[in-house]
N, C-alpha and C. Protein backbone atom coordinates (compact mmCIF):
# COMPACT_ATOMS: atom_id res chain seq x y z
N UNK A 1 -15.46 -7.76 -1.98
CA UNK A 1 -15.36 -6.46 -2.60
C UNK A 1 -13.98 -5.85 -2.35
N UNK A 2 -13.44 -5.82 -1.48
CA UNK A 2 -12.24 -5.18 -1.23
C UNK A 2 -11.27 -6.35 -1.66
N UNK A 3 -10.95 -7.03 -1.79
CA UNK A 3 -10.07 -8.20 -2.54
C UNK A 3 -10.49 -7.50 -3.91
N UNK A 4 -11.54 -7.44 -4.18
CA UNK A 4 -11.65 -7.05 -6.36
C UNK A 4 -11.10 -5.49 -5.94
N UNK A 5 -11.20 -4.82 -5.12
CA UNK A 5 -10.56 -3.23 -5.33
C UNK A 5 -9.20 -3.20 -4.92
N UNK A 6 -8.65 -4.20 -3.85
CA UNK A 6 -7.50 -4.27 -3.89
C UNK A 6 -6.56 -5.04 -5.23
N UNK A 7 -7.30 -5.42 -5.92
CA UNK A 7 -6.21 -5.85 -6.92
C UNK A 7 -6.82 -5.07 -8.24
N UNK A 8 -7.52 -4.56 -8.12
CA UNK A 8 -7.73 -3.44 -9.46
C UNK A 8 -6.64 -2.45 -9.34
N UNK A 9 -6.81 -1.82 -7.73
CA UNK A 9 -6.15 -0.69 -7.82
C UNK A 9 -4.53 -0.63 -7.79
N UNK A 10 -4.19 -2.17 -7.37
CA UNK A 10 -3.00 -2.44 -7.54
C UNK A 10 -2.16 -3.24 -9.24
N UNK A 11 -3.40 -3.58 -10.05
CA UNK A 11 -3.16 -3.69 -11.25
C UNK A 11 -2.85 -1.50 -11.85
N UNK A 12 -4.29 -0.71 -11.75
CA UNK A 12 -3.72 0.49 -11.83
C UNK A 12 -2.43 1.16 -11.44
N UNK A 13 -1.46 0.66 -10.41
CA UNK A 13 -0.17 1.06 -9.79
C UNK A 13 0.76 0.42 -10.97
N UNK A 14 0.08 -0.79 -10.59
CA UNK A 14 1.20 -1.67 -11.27
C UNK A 14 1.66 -1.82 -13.00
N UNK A 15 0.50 -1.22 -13.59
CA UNK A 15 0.39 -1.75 -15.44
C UNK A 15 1.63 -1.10 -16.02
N UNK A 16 2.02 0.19 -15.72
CA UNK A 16 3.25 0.03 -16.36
C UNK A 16 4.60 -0.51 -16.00
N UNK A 17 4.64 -0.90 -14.93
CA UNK A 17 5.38 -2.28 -14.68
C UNK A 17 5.16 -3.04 -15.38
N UNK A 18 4.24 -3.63 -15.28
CA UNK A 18 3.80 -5.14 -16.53
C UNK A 18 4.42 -4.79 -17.85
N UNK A 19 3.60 -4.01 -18.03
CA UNK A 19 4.11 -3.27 -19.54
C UNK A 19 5.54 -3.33 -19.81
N UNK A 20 6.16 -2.90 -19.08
CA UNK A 20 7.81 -2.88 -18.99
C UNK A 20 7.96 -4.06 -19.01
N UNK A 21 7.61 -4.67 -18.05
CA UNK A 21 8.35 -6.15 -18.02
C UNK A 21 8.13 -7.31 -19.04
N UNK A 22 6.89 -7.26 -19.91
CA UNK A 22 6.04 -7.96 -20.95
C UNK A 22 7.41 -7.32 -22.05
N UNK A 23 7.70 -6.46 -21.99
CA UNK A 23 7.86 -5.87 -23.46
C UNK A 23 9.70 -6.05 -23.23
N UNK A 24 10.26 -6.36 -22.28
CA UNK A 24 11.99 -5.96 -21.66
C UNK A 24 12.20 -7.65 -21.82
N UNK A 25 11.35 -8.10 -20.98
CA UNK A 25 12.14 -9.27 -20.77
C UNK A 25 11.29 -11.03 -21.53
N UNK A 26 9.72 -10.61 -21.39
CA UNK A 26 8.66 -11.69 -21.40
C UNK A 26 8.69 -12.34 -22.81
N UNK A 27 8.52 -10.89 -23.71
CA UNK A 27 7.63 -10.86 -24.84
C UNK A 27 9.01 -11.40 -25.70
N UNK A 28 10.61 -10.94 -25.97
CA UNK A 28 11.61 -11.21 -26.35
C UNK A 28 11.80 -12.95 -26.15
N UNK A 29 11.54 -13.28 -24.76
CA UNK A 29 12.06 -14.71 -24.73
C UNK A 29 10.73 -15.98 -25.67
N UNK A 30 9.35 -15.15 -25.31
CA UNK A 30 8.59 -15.84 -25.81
C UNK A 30 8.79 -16.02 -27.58
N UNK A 31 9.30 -15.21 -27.73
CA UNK A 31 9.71 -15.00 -29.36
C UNK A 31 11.20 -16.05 -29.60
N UNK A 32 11.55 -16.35 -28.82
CA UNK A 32 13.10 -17.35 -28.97
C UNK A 32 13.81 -16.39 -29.12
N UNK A 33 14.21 -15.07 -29.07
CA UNK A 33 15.68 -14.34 -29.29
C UNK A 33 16.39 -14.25 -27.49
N UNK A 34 15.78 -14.43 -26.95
CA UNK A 34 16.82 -14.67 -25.39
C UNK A 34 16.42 -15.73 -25.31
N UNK A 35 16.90 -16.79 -24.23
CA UNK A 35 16.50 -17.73 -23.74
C UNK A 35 15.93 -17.05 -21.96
N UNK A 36 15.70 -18.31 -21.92
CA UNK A 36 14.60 -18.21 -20.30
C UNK A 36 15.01 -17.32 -19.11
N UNK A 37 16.34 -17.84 -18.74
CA UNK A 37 16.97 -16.95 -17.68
C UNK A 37 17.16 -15.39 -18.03
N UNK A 38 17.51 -15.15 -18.95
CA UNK A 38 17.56 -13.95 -19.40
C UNK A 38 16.48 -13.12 -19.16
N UNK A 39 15.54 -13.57 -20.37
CA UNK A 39 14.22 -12.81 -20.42
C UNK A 39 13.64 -12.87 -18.64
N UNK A 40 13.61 -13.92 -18.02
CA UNK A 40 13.19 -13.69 -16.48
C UNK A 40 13.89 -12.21 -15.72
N UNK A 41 15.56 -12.76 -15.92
CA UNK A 41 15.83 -11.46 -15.23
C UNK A 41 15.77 -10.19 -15.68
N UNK A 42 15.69 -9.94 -17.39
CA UNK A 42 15.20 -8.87 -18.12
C UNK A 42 13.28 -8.36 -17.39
N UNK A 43 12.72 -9.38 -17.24
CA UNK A 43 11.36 -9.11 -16.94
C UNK A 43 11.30 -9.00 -15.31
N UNK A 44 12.27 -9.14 -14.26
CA UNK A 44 12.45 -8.98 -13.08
C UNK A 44 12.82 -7.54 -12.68
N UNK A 45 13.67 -6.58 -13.37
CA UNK A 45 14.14 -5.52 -13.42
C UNK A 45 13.30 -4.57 -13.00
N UNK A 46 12.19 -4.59 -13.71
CA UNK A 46 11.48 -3.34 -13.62
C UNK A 46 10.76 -3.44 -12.13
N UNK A 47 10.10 -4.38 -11.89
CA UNK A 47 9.56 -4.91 -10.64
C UNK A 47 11.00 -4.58 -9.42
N UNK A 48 11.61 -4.64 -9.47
CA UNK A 48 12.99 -4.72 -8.81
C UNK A 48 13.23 -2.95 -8.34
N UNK A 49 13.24 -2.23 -9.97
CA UNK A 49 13.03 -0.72 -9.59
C UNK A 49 12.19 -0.39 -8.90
N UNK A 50 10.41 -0.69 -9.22
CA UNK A 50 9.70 -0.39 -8.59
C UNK A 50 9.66 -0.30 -6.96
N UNK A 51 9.91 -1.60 -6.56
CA UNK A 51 10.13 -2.09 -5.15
C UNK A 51 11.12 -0.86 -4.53
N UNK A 52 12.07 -0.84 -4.96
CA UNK A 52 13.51 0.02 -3.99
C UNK A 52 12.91 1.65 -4.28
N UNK A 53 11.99 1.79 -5.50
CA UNK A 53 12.36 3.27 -5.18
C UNK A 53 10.81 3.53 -4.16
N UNK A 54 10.10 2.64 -3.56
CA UNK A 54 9.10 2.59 -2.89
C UNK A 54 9.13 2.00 -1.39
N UNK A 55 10.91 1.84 -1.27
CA UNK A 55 11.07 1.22 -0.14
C UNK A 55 12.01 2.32 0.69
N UNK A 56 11.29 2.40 2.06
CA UNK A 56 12.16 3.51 3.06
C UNK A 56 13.74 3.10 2.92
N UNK A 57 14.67 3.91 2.95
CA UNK A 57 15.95 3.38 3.51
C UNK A 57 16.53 3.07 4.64
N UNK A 58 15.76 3.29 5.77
CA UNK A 58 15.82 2.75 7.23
C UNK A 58 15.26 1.16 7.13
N UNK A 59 14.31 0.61 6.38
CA UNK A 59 14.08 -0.31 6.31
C UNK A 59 14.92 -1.56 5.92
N UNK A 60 15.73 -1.00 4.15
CA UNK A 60 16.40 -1.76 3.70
C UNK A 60 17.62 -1.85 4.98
N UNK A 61 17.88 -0.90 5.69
CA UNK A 61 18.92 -1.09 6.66
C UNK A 61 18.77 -1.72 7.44
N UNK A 62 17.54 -1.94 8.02
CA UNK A 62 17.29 -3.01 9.16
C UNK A 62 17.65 -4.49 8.72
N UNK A 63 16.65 -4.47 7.71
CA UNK A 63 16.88 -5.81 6.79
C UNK A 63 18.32 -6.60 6.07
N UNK A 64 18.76 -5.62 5.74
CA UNK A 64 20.59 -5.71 5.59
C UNK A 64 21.25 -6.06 6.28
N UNK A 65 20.67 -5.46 7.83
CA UNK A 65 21.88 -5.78 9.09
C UNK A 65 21.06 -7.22 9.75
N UNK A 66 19.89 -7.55 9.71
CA UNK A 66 19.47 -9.02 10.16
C UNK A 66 20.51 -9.86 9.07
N UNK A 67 19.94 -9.66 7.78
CA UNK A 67 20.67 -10.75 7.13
C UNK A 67 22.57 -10.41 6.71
N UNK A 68 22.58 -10.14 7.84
CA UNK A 68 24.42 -10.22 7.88
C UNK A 68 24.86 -9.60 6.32
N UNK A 69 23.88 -8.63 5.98
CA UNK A 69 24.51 -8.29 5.01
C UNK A 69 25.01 -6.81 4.17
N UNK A 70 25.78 -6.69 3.17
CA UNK A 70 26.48 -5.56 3.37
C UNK A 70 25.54 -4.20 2.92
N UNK A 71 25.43 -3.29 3.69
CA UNK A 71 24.28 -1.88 3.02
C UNK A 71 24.78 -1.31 1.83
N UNK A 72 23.93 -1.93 1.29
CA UNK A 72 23.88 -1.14 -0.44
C UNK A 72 24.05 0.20 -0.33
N UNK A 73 24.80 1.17 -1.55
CA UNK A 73 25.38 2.43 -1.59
C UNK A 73 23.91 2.54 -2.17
N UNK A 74 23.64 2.43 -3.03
CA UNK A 74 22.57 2.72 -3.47
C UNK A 74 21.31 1.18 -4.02
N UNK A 75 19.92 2.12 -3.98
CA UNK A 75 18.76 1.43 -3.42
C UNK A 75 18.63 0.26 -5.43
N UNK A 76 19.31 0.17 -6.13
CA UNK A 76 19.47 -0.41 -7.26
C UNK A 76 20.23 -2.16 -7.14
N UNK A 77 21.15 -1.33 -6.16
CA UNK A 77 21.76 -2.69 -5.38
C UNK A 77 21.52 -3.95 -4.66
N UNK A 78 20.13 -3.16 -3.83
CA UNK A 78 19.75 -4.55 -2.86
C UNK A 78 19.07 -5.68 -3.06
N UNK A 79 19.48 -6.49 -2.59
CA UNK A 79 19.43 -8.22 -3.02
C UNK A 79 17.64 -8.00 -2.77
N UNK A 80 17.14 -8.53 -3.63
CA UNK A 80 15.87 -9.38 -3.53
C UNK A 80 15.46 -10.03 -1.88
N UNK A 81 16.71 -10.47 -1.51
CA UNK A 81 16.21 -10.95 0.09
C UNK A 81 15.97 -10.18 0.91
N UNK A 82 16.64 -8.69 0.74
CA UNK A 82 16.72 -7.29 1.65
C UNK A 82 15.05 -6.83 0.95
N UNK A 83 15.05 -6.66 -0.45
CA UNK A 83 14.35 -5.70 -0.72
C UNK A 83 12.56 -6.24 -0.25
N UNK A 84 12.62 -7.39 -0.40
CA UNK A 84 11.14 -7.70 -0.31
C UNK A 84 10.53 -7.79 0.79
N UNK A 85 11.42 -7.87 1.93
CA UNK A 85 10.86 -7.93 3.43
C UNK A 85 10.81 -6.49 3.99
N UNK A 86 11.92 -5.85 3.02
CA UNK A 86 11.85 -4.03 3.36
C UNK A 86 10.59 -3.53 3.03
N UNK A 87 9.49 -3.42 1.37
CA UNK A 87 8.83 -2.86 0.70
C UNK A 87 7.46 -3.55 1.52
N UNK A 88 7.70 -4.82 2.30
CA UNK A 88 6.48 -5.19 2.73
C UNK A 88 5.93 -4.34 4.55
N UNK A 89 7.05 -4.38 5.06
CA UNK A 89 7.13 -3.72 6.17
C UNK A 89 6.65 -2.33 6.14
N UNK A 90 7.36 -1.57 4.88
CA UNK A 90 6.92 -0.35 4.81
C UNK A 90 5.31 -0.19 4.40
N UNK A 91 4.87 -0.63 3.40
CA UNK A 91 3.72 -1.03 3.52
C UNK A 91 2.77 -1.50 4.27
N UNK A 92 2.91 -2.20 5.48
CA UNK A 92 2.56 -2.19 6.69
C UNK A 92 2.12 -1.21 7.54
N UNK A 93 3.87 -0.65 7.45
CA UNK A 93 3.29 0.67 8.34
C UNK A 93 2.55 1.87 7.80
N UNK A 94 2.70 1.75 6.34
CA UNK A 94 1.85 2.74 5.77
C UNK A 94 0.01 2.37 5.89
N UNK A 95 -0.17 1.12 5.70
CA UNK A 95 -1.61 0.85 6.25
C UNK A 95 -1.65 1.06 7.37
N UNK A 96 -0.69 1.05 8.25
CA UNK A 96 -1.42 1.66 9.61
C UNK A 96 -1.65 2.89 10.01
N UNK A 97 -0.76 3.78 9.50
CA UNK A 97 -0.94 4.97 9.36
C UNK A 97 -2.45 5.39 8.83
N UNK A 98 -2.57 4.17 7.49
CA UNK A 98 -3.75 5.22 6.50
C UNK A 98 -5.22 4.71 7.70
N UNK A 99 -4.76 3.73 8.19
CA UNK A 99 -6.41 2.99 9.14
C UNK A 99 -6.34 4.12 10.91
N UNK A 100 -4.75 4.74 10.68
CA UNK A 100 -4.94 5.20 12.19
C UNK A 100 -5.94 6.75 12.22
N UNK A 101 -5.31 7.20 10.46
CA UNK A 101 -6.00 8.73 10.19
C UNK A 101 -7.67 8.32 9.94
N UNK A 102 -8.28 6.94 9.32
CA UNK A 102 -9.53 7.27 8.93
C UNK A 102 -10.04 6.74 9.90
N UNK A 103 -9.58 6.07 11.36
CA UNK A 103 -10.00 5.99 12.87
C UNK A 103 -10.34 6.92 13.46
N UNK A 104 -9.62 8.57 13.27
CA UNK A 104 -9.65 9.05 14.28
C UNK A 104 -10.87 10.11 14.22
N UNK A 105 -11.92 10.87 12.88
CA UNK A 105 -12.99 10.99 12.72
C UNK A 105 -14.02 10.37 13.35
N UNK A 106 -14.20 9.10 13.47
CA UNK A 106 -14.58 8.45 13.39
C UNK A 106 -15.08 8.25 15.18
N UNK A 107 -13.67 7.92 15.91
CA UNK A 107 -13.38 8.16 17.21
C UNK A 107 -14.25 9.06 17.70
N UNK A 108 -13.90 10.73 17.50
CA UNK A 108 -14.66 11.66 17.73
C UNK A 108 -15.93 11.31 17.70
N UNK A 109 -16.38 10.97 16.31
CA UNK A 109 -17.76 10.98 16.48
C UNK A 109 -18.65 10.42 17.25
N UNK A 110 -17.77 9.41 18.19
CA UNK A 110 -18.40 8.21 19.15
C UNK A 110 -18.30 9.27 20.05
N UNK A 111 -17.63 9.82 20.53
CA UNK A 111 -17.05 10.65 21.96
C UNK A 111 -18.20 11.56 21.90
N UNK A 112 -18.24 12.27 21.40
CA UNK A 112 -19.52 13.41 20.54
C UNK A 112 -21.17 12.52 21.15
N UNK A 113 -21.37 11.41 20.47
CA UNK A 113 -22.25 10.79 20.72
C UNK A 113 -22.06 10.00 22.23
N UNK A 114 -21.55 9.68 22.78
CA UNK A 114 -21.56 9.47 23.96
C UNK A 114 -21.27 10.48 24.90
N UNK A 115 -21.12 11.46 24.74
CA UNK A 115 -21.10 12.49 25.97
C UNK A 115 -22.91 13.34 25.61
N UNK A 116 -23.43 13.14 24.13
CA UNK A 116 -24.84 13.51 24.14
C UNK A 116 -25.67 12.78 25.06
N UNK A 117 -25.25 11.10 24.82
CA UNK A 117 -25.89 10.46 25.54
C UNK A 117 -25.65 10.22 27.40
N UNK A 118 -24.72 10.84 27.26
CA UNK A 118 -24.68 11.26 29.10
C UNK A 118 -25.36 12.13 29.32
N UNK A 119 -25.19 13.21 28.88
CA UNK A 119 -26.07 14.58 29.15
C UNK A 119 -27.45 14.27 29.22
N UNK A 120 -28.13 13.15 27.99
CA UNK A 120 -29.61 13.34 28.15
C UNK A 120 -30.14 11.85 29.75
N UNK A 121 -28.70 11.42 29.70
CA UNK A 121 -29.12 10.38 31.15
C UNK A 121 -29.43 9.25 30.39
N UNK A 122 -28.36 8.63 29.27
CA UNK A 122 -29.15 7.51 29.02
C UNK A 122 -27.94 6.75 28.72
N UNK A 123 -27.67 6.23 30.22
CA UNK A 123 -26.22 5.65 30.50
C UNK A 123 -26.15 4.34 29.91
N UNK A 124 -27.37 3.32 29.48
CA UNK A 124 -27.27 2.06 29.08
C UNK A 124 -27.28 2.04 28.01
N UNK A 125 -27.58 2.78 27.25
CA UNK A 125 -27.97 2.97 25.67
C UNK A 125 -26.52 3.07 25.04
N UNK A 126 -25.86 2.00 24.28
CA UNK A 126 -24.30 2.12 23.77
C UNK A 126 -24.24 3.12 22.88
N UNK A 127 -23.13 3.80 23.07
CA UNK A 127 -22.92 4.85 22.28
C UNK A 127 -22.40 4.47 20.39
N UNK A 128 -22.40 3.36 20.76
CA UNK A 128 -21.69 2.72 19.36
C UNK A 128 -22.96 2.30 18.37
N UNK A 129 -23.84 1.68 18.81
CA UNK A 129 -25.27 1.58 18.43
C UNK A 129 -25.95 2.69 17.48
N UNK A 130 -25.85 3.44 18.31
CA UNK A 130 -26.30 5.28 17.82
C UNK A 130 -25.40 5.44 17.23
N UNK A 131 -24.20 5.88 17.33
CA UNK A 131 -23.19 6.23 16.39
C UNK A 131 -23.02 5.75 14.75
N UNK A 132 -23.28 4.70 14.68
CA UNK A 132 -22.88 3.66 13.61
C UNK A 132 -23.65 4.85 12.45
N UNK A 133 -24.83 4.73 12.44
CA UNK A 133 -25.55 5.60 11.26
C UNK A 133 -25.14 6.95 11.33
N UNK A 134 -24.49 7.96 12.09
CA UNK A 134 -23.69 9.11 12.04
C UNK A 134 -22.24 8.89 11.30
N UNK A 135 -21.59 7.83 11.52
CA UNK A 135 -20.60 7.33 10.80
C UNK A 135 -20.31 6.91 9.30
N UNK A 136 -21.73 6.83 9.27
CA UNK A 136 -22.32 5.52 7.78
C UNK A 136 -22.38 6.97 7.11
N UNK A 137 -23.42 8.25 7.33
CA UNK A 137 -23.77 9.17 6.91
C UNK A 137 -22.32 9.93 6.50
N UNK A 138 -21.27 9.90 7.68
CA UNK A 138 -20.58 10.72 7.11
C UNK A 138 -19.18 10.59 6.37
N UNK A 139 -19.31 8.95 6.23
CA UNK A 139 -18.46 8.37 5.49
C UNK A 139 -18.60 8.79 3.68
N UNK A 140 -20.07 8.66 3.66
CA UNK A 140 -20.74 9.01 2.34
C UNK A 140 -20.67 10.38 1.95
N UNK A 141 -21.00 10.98 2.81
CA UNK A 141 -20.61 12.64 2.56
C UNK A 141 -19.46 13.46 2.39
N UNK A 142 -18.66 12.82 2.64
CA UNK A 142 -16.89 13.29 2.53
C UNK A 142 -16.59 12.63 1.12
N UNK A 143 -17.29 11.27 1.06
CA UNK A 143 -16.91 10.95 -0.47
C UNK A 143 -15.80 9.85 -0.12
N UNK A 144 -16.24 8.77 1.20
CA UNK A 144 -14.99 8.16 1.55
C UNK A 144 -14.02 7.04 0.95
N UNK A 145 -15.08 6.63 0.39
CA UNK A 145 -14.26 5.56 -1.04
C UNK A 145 -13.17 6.31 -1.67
N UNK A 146 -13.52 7.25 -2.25
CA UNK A 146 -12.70 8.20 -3.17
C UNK A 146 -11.58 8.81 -2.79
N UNK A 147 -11.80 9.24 -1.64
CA UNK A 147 -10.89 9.52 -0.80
C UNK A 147 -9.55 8.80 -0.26
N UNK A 148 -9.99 7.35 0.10
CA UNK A 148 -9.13 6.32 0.44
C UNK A 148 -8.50 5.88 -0.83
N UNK A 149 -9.26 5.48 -1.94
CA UNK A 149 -8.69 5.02 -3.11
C UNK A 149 -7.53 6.24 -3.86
N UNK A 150 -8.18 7.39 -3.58
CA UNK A 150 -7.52 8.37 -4.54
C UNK A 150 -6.06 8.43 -3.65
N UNK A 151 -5.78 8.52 -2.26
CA UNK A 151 -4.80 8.74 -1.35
C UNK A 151 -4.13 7.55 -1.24
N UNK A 152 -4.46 6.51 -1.12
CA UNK A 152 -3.68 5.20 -1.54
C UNK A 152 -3.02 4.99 -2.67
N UNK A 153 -3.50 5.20 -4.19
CA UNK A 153 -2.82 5.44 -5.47
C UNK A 153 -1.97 6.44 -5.43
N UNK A 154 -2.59 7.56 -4.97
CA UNK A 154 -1.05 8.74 -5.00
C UNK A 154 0.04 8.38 -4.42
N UNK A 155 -0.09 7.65 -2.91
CA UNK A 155 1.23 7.68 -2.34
C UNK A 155 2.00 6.46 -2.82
N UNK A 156 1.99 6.40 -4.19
CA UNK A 156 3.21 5.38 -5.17
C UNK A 156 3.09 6.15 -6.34
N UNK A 157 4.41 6.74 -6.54
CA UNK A 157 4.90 7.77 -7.95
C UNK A 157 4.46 6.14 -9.10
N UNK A 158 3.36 6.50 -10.17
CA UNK A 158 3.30 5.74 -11.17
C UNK A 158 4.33 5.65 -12.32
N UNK A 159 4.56 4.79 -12.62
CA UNK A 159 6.45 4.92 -13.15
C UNK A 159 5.41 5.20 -14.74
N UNK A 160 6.33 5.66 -15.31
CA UNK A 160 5.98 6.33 -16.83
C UNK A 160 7.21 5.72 -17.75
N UNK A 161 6.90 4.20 -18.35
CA UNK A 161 8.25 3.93 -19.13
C UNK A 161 8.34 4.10 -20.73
C-alpha cells in the first residue's frame, strides 16, 4: 500500500514535469524532427529544474566541495552529479523531520498511558500494548492519512508549465 501511494502521489508532484518533458523534448524526437541526443537533453531539462529549485543550497555546497567541484552561481548550473545526491539528501532529511513530528503525538500518548498505568499499580502490564488502540483511534480522528499526504504534496511548489 504505501509503495502504490508513494508513487501516485509522486506521479501527482511529478505530471507536469512529464508533461513538459513528453511535449519539449520526447514527443519532437519521436516524430524525427530532433534526433536522440537532443530530444533526451530537451526532455532532461525540466526534471533538471525541478530537482535544483527543490534542492537546499547548503546541500548542493556540500556536494560541490566533495566532488572537487566549482559552486554554481546559480542553482540552473549544477552538474547532474552535484544535483542528484543534493535533492536526495534533502529529502532524507525532510522524511525525518516529517516521521520525527508524527512521532512525537504519539510519544505522549505512551507517556500518558504509562504513567496511568503506574498510578493504578500495574507495573507489568506494557504500556505499548494498551496504547496501540489509543493511537489507532487517534490517528483516525485527526484524519491522519490526509494529513500526511496533504503536507507531503505541499512541501514541493507544483510547477505550472
Amino acid at each position: 500500500m504505501r509503495i502504490g501511494l508513494a508513487l501516485f502521489l509522486t506521479y501527482f508532484v511529478m505530471q507536469p514535469v512529464f508533461a513538459q518533458a513528453w511535449h519539449v523534448g520526447l514527443l519532437p524526437m519521436t516524430q524525427g524532427s530532433i534526433d536522440t541526443m537532443t530530444g533526451i537533453s530537451r526532455a532532461a531539462a525540466p526534471f533538471h529544474t525541478f530537482l535544483a529549485q527543490n534542492t537546499r543550497p547548503v546541500d548542493i555546497r556540500m556536494f560541490s566541495t566533495i566532488a572537487h567541484a566549482t559552486i554554481p552561481a546559480h542553482r540552473a548550473e549544477v552538474t547532474w552529479r552535484v544535483l542528484i545526491p543534493s535533492f536526495v539528501v534533502g529529502e532524507l532529511r525532510r522524511g525525518f523531520e516529517m516521521g520525527f513530528m508524527i512521532y512525537l503525538p504519539f510519544m505522549v500518548i505512551d507517556l500518558v498511558v504509562a504513567a496511568i498505568l503506574m498510578s493504578l499499580g500495574m507495573m507489568m502490564l506494557p504500556p505499548t500494548g494498551v496504547s496501540l488502540p489509543f493511537k489507532l483511534i487517534f490517528f483516525v480522528m485527526i484524519n491522519g492519512w490526509q494529513l500526511i499526504c496533504g503536507s507531503l504534496v505541499r512541501s514541493f511548489p507544483i510547477p505550472h508549465f
